[in-house]
Protein backbone atom coordinates (compact mmCIF):
# COMPACT_ATOMS: atom_id res chain seq x y z
CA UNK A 1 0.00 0.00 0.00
CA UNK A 2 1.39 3.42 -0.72
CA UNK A 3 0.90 6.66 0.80
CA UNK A 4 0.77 10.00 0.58
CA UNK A 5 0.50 13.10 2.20
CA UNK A 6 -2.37 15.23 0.53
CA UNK A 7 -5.41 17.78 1.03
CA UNK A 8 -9.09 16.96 1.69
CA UNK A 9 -11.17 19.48 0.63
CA UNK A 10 -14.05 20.89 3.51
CA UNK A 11 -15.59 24.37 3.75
CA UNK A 12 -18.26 26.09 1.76
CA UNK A 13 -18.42 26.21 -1.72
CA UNK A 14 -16.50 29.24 -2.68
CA UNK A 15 -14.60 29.17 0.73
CA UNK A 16 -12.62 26.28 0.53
CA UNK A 17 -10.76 25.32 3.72
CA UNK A 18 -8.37 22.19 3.49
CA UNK A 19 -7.06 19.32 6.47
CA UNK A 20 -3.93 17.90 5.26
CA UNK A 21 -3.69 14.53 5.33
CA UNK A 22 -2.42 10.48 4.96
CA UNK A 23 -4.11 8.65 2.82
CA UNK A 24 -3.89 5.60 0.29
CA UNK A 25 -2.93 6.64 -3.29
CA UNK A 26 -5.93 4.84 -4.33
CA UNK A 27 -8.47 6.82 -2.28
CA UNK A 28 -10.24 9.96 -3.60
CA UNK A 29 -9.57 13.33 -2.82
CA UNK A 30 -12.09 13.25 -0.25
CA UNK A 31 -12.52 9.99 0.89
CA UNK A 32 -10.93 7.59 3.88
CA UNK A 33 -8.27 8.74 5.47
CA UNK A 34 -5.98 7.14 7.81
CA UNK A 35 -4.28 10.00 9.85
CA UNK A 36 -4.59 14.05 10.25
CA UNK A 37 -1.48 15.91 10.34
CA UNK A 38 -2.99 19.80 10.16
CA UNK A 39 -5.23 21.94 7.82
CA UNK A 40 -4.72 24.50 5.40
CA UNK A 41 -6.92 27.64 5.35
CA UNK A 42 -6.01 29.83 2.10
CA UNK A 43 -8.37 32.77 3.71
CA UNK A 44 -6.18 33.34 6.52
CA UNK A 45 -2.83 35.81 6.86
CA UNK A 46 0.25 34.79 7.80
CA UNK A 47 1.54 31.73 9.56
CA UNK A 48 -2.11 31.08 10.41
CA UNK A 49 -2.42 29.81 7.31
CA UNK A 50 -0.94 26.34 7.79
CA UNK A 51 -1.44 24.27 11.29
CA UNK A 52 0.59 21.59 11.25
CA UNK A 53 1.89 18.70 13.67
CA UNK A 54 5.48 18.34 12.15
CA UNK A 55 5.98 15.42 14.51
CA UNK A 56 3.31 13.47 12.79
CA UNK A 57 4.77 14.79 9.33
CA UNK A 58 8.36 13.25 10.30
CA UNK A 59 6.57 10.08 11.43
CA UNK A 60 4.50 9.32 8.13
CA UNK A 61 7.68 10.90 6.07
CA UNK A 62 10.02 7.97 7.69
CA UNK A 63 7.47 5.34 6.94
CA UNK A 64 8.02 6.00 3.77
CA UNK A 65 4.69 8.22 2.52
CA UNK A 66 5.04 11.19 -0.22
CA UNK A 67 4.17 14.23 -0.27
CA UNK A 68 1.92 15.20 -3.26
CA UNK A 69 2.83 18.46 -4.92
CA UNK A 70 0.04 20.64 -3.84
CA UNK A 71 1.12 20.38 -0.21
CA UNK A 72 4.90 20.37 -1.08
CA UNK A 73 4.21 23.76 -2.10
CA UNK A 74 1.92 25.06 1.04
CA UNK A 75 4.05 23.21 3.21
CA UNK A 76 7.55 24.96 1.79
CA UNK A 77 6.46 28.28 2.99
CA UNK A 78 6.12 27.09 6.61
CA UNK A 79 9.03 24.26 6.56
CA UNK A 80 12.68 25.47 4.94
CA UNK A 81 13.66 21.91 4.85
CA UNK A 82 11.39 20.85 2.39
């Protein structure tokens, strides 16, 4: 099974607001999930933006899931190491 590190979409329609997420590559965008690492609110200013639990992100990163390229890019702007 591989994994990845994506968004699921949540919010009102024309307000998105986004949790980012582990899920199966298989799984759609907004389906099953297995873990919840932070969310993503693109309405916000700031760091406030991104909430993020970057020991769960070194956890799932170790065991071995990717990071799609959507959150690549959010998550640059709050981790350099990326």
């Amino acid at each position: 099974m591989s994994v990845v590190i994506r968004l699921k979409r949540g919010g009102k329609k024309k307000k998105p607001a986004y949790r980012i997420v582990v899920a199966d590559k298989k799984a759609p965008r907004d389906g099953k999930t297995i873990d919840a690492i932070g969310t993503y609110d693109p309405f916000l200013d700031g760091d406030e933006k991104v909430k993020l639990n970057k020991e769960k992100l070194d956890a799932w990163i170790k065991k071995g899931a990717q990071i799609s390229e959507g959150t690549k890019s959010i998550l640059k702007s709050v981790l350099k190491s990326l």
